[in-house]
C-alpha atoms as a PDB file:
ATOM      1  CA  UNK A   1       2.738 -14.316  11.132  1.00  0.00           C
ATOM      2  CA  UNK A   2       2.805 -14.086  14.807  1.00  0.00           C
ATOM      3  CA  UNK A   3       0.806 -16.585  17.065  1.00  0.00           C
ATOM      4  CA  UNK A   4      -1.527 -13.494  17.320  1.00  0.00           C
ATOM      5  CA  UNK A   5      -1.314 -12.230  13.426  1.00  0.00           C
ATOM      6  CA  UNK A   6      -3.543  -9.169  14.634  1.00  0.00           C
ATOM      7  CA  UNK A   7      -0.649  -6.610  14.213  1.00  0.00           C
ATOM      8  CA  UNK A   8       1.165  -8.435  10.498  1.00  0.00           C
ATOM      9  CA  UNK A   9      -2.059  -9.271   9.244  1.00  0.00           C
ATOM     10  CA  UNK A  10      -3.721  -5.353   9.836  1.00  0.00           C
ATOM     11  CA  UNK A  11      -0.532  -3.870   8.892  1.00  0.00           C
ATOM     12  CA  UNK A  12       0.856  -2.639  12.187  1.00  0.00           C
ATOM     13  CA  UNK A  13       4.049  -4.391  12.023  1.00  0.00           C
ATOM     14  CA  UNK A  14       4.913  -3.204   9.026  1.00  0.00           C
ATOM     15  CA  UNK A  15       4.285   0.076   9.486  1.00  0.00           C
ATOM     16  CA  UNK A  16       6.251   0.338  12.940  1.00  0.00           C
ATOM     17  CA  UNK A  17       9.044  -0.864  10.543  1.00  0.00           C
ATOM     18  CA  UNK A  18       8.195   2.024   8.365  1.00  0.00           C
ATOM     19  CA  UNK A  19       8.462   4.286  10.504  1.00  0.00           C
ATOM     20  CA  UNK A  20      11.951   3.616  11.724  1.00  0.00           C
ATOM     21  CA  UNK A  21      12.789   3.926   8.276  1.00  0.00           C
ATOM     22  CA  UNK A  22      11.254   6.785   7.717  1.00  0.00           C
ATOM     23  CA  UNK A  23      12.690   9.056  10.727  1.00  0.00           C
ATOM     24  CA  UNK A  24      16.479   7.258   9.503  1.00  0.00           C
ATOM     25  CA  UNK A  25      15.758   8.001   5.474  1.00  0.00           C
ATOM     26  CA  UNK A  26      14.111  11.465   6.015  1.00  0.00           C
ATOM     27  CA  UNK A  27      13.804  12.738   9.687  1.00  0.00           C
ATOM     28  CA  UNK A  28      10.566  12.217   9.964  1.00  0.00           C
ATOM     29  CA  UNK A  29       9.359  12.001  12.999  1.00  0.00           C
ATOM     30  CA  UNK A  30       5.562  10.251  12.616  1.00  0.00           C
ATOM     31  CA  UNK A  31       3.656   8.397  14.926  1.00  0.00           C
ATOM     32  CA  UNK A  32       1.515   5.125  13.373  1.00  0.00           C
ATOM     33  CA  UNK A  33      -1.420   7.424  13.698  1.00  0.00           C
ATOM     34  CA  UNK A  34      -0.490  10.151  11.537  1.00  0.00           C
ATOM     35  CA  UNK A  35       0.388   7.520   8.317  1.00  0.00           C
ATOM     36  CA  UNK A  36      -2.032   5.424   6.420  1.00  0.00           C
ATOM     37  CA  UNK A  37      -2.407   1.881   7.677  1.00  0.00           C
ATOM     38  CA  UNK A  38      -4.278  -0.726   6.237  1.00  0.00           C
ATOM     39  CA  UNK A  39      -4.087  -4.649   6.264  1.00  0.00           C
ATOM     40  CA  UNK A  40      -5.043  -7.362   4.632  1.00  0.00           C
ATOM     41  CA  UNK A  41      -8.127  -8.580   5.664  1.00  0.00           C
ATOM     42  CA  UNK A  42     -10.760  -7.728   3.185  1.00  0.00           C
ATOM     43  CA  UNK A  43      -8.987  -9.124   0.571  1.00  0.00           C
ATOM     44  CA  UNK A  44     -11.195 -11.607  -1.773  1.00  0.00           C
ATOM     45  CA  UNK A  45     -10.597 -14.260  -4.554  1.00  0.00           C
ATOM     46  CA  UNK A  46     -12.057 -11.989  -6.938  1.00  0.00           C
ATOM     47  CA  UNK A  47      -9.255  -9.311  -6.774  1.00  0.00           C
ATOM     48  CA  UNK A  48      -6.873 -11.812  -6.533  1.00  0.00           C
ATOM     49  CA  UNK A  49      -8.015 -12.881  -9.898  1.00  0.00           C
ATOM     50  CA  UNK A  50      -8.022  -9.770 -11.246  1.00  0.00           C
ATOM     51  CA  UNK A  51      -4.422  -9.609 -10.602  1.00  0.00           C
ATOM     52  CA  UNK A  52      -3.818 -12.692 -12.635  1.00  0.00           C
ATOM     53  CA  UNK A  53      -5.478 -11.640 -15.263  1.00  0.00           C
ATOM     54  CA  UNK A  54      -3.944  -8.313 -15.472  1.00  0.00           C
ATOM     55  CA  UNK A  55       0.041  -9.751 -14.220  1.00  0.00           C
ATOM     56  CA  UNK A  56      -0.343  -8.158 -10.960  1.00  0.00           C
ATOM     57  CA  UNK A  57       0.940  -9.693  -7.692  1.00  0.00           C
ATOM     58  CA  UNK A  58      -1.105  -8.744  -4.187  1.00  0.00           C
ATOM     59  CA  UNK A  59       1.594  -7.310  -1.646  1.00  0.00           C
ATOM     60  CA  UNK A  60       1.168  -6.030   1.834  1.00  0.00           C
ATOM     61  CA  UNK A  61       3.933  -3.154   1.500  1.00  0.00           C
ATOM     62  CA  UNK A  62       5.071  -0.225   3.463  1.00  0.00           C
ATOM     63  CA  UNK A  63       5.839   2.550   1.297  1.00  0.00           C
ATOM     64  CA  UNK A  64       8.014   5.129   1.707  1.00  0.00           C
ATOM     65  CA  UNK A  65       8.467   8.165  -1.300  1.00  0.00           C
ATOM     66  CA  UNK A  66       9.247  11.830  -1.648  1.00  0.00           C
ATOM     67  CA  UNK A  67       7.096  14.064  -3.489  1.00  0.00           C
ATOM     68  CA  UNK A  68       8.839  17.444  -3.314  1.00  0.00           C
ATOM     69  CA  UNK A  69       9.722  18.653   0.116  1.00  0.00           C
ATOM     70  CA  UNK A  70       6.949  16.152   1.341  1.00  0.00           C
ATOM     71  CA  UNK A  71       7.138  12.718   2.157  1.00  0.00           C
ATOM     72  CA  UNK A  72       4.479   9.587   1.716  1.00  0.00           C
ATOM     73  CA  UNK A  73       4.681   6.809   4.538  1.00  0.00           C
ATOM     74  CA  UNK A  74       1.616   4.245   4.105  1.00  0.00           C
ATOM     75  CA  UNK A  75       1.050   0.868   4.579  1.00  0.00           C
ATOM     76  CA  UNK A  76      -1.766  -1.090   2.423  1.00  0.00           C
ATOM     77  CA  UNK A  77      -2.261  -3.797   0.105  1.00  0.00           C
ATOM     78  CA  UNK A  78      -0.883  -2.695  -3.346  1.00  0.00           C
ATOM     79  CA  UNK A  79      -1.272  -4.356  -6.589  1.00  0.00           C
ATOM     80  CA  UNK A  80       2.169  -4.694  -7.821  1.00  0.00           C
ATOM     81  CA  UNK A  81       3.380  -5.823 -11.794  1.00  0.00           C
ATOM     82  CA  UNK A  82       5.340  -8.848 -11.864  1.00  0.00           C
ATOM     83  CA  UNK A  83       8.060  -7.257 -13.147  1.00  0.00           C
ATOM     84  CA  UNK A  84       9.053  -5.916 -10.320  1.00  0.00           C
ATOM     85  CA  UNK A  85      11.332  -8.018  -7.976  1.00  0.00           C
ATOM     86  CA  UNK A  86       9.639  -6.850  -4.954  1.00  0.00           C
ATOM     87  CA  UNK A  87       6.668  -8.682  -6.103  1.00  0.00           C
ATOM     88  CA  UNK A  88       8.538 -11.932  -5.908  1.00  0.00           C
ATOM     89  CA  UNK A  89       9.041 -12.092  -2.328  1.00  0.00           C
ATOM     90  CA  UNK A  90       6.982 -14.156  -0.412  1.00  0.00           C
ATOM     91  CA  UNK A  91       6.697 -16.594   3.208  1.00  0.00           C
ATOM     92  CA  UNK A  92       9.655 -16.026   5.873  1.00  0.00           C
ATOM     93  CA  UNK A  93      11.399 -13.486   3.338  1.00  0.00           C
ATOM     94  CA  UNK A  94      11.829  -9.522   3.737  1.00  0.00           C
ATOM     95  CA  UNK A  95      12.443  -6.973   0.555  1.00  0.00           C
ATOM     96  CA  UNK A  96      13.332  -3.679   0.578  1.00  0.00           C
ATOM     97  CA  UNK A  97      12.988  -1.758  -2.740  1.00  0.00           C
ATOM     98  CA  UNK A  98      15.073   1.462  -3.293  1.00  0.00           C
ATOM     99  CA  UNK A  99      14.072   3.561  -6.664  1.00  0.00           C
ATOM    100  CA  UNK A 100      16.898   5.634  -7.602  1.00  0.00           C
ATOM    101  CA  UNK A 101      16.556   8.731  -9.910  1.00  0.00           C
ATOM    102  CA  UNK A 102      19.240   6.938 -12.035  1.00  0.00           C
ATOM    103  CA  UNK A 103      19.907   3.282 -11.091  1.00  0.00           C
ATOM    104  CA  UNK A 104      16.455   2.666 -10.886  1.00  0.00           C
ATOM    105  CA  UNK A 105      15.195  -0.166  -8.521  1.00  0.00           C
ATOM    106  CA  UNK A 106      17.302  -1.938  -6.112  1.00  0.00           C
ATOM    107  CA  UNK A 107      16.577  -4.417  -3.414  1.00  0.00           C
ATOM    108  CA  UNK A 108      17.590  -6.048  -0.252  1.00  0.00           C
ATOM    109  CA  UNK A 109      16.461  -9.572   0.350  1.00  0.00           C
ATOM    110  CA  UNK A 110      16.737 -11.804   3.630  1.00  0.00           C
ATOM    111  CA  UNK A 111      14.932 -13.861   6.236  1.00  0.00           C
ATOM    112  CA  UNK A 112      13.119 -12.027   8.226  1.00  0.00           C
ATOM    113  CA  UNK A 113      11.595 -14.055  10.823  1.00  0.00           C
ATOM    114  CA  UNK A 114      12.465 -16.498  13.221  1.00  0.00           C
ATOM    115  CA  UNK A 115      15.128 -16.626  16.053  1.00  0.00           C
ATOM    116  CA  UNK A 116      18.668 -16.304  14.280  1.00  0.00           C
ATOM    117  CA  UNK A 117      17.160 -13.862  11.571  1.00  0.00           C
ATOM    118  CA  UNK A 118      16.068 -11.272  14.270  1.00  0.00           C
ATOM    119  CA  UNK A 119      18.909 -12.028  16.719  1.00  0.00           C
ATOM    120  CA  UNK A 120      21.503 -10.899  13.894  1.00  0.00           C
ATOM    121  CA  UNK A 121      19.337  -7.819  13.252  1.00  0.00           C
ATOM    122  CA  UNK A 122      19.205  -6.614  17.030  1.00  0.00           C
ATOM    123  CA  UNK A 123      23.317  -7.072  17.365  1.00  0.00           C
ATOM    124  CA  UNK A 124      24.093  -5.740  14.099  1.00  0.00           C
ATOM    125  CA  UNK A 125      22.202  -2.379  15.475  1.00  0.00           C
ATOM    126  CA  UNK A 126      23.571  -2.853  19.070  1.00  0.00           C
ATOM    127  CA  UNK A 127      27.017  -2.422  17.396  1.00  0.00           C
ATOM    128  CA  UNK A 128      26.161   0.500  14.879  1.00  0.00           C
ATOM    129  CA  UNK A 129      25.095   2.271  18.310  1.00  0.00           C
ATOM    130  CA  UNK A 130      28.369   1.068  20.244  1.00  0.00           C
ATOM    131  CA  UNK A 131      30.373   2.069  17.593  1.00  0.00           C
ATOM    132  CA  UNK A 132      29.007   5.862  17.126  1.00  0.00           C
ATOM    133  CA  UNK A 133      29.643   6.472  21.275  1.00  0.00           C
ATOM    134  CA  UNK A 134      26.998   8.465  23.841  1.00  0.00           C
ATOM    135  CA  UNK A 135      26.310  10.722  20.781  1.00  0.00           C
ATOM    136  CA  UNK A 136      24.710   8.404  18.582  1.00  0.00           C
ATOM    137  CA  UNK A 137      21.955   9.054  16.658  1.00  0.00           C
ATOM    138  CA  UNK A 138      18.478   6.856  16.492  1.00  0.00           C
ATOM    139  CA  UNK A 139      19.444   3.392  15.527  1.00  0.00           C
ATOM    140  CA  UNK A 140      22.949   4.622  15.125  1.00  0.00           C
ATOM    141  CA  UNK A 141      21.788   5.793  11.761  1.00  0.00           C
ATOM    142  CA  UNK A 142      22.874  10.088  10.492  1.00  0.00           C
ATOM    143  CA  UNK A 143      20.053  11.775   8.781  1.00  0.00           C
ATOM    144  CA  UNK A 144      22.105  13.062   5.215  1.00  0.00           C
ATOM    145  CA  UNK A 145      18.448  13.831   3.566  1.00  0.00           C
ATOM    146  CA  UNK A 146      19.319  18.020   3.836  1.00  0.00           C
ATOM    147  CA  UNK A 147      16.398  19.111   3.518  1.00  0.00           C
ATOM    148  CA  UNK A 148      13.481  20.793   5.055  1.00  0.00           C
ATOM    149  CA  UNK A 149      10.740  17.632   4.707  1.00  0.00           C
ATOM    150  CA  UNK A 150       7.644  17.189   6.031  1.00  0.00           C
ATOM    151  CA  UNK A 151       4.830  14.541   6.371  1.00  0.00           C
ATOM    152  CA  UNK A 152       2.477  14.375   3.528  1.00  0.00           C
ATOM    153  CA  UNK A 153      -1.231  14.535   4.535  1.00  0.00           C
ATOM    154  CA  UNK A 154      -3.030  10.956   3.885  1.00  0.00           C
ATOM    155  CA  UNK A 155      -5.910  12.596   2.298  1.00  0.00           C
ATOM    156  CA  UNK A 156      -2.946  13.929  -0.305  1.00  0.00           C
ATOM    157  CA  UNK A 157      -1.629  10.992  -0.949  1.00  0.00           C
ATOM    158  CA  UNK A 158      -1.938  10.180  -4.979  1.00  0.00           C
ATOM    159  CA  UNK A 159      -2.032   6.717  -6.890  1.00  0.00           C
ATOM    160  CA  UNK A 160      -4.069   4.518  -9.026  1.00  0.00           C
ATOM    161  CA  UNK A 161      -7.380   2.285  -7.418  1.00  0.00           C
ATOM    162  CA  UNK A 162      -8.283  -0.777  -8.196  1.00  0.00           C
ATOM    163  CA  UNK A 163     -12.212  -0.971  -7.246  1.00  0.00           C
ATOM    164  CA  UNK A 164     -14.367  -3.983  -6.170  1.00  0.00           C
ATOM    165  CA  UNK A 165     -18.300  -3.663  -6.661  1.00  0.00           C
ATOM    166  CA  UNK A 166     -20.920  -5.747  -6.175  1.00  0.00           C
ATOM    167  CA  UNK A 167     -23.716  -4.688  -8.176  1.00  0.00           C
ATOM    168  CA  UNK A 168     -26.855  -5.226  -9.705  1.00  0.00           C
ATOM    169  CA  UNK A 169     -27.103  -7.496 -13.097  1.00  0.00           C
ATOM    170  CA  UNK A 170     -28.724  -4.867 -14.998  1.00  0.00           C
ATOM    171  CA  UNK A 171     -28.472  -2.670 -18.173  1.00  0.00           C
ATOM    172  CA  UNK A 172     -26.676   0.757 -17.198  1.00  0.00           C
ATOM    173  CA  UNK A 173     -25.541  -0.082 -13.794  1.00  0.00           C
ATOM    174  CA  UNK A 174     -22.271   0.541 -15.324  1.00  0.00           C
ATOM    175  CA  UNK A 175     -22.655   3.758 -17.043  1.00  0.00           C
ATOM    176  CA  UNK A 176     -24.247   5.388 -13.689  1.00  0.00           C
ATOM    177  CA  UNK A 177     -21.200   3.816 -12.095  1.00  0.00           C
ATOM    178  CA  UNK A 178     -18.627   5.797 -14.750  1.00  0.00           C
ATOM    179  CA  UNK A 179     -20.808   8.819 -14.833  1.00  0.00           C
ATOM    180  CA  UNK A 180     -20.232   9.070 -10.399  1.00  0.00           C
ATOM    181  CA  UNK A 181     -16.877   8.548 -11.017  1.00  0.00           C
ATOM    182  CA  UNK A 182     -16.567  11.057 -13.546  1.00  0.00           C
ATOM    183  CA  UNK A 183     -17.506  13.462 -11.424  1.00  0.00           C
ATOM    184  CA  UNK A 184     -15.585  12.658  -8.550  1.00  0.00           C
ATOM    185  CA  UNK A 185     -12.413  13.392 -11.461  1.00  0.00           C
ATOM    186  CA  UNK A 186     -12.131   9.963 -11.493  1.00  0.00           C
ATOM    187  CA  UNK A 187     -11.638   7.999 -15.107  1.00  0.00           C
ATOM    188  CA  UNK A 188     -11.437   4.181 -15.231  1.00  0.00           C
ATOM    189  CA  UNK A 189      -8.036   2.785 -17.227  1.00  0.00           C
ATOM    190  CA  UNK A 190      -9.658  -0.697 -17.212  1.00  0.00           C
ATOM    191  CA  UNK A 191     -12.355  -2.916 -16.207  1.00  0.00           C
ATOM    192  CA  UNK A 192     -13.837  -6.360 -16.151  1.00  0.00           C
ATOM    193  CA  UNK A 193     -17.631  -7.489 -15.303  1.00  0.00           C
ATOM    194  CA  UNK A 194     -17.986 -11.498 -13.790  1.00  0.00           C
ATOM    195  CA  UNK A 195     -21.173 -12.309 -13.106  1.00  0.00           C
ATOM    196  CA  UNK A 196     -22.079 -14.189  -9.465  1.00  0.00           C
ATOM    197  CA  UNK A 197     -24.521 -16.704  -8.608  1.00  0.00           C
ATOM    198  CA  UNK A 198     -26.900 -14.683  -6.775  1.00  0.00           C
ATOM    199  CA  UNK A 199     -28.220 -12.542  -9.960  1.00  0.00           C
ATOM    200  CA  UNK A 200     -25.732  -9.536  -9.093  1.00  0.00           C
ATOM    201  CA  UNK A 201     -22.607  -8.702 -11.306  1.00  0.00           C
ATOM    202  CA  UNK A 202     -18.641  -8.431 -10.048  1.00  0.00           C
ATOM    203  CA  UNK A 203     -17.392  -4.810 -11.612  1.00  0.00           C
ATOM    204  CA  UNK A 204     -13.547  -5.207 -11.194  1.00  0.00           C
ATOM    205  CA  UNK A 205     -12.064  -2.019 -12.235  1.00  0.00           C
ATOM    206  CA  UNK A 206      -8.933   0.195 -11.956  1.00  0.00           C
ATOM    207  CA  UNK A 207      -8.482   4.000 -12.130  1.00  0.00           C
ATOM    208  CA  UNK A 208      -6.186   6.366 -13.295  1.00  0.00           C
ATOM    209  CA  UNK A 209      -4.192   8.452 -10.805  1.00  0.00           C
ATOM    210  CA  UNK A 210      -6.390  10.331  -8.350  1.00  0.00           C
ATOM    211  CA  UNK A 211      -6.179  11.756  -4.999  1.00  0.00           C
ATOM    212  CA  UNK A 212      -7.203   9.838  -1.194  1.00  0.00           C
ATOM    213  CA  UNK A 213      -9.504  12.441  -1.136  1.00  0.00           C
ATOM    214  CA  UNK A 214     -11.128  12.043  -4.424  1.00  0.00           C
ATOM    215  CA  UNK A 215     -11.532   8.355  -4.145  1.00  0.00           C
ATOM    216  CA  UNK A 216     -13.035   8.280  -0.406  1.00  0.00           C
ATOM    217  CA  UNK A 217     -15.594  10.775  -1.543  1.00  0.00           C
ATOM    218  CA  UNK A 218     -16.456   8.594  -4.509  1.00  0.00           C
ATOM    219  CA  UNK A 219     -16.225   5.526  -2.514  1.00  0.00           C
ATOM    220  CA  UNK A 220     -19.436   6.903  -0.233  1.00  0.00           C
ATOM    221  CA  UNK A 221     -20.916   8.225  -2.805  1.00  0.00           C
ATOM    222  CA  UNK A 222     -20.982   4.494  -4.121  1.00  0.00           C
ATOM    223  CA  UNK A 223     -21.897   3.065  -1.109  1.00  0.00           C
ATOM    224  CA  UNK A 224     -24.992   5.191  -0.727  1.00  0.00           C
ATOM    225  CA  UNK A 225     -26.711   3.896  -4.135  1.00  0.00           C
ATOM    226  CA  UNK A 226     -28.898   1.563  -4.124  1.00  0.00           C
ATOM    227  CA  UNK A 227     -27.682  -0.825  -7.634  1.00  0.00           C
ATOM    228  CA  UNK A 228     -24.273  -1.161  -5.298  1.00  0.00           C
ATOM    229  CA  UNK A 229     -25.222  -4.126  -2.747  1.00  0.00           C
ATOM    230  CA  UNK A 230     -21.934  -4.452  -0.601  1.00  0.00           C
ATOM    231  CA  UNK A 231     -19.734  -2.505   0.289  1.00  0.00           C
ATOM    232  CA  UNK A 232     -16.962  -1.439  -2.158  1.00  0.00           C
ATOM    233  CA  UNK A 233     -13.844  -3.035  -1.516  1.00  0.00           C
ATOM    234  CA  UNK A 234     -10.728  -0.997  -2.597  1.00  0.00           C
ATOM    235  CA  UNK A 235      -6.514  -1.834  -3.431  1.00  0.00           C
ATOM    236  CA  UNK A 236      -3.924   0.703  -4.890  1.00  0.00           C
ATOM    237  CA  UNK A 237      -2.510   0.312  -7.214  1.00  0.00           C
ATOM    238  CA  UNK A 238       1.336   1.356  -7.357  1.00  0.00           C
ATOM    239  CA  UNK A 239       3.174   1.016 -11.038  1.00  0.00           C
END
């Protein structure tokens, strides 16, 4: 991070990094307030071991897909399998994953920070740009995507939750829990209960695929009840 970590720690950096990848991959032109930026901060030992236990790593990844003629550009946490190589990268070190329909995943992997890492990056796009003359496209990059695409709403956006609640030690807390999700159109895929020291319970759980919208409404609906004693802490989940 950054003597100020404000904008790698909330997700800002990443997502300005997004973006130009984004507008180069797809032509979209999106400004950090129309995409779905989150950071780290309200991340807690207890969902990091929940990805132990379940072989998920904790990544801080900009994500960049195409559903249809619509495109997804967000920036969150993610629980990630360790299968996947992206999940593997970690201090100084960038990744970029490409899924293809066919070759399946691919990635890039280099330094990313410090002096020489970023000085090769800036000429090696000062020269793209050189070479393409006064007509040059951003970054020195065509646009070969061909199609009409446009941003997806963030409320669209679909994926699987993994859901943090602090809750009241007592018999059918959980079922009330399941029952509010249920009708939100929400069903839990799996779920663990740890108790804590001050007589309340940890429910660790994760969720099928569901919309943003779906699981904000079911996330205040949560918050309002009275068995749920913090606020719910959320991570997608992206497998």
């Amino acid at each position: 991070a950054e003597a100020d970590p404000t904008f790698d720690v909330g997700g800002f950096d990443a997502a300005h990094k997004l973006l130009i990848l984004g507008s180069i991959a797809y032509g979209i032109d999106a400004k950090p307030e129309d995409i779905l930026i989150e950071g780290i901060e309200n991340i807690n030992p207890a969902d990091i071991d929940f990805a132990k236990e379940f072989d998920y790593a904790i990544k801080l990844l900009a994500i960049a897909k195409k559903v249809g003629t619509e495109i997804e550009l967000r920036v969150h946490p993610v629980l990630i399998p360790n299968k996947y190589m992206i999940s593997k990268v970690d201090g100084v070190m960038n990744g970029v994953s490409v899924i293809g329909d066919k070759v399946g995943e691919t990635m890039y992997y280099g330094a990313g920070a410090g002096g020489d890492a970023t000085a090769s990056a800036v000429v090696a796009n000062i020269i793209d740009i050189a070479r393409k003359g006064k007509g040059s496209p951003m970054l020195g990059f065509e646009s070969s995507h061909g199609e009409d695409l446009t941003l997806m709403k963030k409320e669209d956006i679909r994926t699987k939750y993994y859901l943090r609640l602090e809750v009241e030690d007592q018999a059918g807390v959980l079922a009330k829990i399941s029952s509010l999700l249920e009708e939100h159109g929400i069903s839990i895929e799996r779920m663990i209960q740890k108790p804590l020291d001050n007589s309340n319970s940890n429910i660790l759980l994760a969720t099928h695929e569901c919309s943003e919208k779906d699981i904000k409404k079911a996330l205040d609906a949560l918050n309002s009840k009275e068995e749920v004693k913090t606020t719910p802490a959320m991570i997608r989940i992206e497998d």
